[in-house]
Protein backbone atom coordinates (compact mmCIF):
# COMPACT_ATOMS: atom_id res chain seq x y z
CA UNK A 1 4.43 14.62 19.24
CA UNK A 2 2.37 11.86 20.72
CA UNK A 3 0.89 13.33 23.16
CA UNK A 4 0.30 16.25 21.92
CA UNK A 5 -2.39 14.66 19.30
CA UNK A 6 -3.61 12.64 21.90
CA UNK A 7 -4.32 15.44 24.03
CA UNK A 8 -5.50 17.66 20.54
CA UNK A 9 -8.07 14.35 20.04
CA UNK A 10 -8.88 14.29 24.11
CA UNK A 11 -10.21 17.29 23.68
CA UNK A 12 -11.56 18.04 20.65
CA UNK A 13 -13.25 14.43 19.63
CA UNK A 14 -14.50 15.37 16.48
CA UNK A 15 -11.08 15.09 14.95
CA UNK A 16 -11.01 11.28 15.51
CA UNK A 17 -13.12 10.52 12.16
CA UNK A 18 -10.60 13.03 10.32
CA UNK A 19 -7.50 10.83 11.34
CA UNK A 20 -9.30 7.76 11.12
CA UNK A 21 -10.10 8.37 7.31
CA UNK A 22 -6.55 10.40 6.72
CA UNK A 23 -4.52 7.36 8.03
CA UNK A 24 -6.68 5.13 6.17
CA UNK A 25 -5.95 7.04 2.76
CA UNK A 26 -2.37 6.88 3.49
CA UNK A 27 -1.95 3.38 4.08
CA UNK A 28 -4.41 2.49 1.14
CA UNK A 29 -2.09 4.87 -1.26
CA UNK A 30 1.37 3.63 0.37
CA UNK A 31 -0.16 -0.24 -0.72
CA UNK A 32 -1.22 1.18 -4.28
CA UNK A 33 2.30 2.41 -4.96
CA UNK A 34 3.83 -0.74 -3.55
CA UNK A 35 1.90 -2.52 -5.98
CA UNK A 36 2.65 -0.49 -8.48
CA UNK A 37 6.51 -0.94 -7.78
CA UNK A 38 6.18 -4.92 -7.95
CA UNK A 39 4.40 -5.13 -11.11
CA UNK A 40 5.71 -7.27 -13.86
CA UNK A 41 6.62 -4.22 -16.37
CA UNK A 42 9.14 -2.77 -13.51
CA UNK A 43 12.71 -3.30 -14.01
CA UNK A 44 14.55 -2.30 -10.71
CA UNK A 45 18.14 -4.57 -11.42
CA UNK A 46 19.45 -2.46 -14.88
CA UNK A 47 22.74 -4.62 -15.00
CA UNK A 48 21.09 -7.84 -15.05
CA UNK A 49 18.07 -7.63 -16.99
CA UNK A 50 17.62 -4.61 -18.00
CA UNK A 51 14.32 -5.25 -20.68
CA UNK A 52 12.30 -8.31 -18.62
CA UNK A 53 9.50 -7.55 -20.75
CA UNK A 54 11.44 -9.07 -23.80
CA UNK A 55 11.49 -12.47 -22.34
CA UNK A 56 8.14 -13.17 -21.64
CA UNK A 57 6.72 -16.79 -23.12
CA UNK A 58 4.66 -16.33 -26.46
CA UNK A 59 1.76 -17.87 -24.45
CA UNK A 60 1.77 -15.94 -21.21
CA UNK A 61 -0.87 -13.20 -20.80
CA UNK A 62 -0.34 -9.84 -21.25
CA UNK A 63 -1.51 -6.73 -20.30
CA UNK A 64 -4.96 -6.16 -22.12
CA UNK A 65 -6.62 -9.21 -22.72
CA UNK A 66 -3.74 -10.33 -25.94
CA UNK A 67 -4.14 -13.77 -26.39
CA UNK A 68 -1.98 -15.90 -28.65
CA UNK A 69 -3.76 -18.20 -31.61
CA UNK A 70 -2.04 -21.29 -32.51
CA UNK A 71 -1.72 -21.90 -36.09
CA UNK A 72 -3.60 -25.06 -36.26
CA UNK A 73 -6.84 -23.57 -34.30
CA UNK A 74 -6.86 -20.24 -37.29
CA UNK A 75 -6.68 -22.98 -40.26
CA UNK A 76 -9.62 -24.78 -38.48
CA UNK A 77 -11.74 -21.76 -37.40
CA UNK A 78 -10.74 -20.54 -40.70
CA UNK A 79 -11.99 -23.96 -43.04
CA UNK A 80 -15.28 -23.96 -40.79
CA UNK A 81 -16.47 -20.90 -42.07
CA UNK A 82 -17.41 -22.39 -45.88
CA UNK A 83 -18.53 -25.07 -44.37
């Protein structure tokens, strides 16, 4: 099969851009979906933890830009406004 798309490029050189770009998009979508496999919101082990998105720490960041407020710094921000 080789040789046969070497010999199809050998002759025909205008197809090199087309499998340049083809094999680029491939690779660059075979990444994407590997990334997309390892993200933190994927469970792939059902037995063992089946919900890992249920243990996350209440001050680890989450997906869009939630951030977590202590207590103390909402009674201060909170005071400072009739000041």
């Amino acid at each position: 099969m080789l040789s046969t798309v070497s010999r199809q490029l050998k002759s025909h050189p205008a197809l090199v851009p087309l499998f340049i770009f083809i094999g680029g998009g491939m690779c660059m979508s075979g990444a994407y979906l590997v990334r997309l496999a390892m993200g933190p919101h994927v469970s792939w082990n059902r037995n063992g933890n089946p919900e890992p998105w249920n243990k996350t720490a209440p001050t680890q960041q989450h997906k869009g830009g939630s951030r977590v407020r202590v207590a103390a710094e909402v009674s201060t921000e909170e005071g400072n406004r009739f000041l």
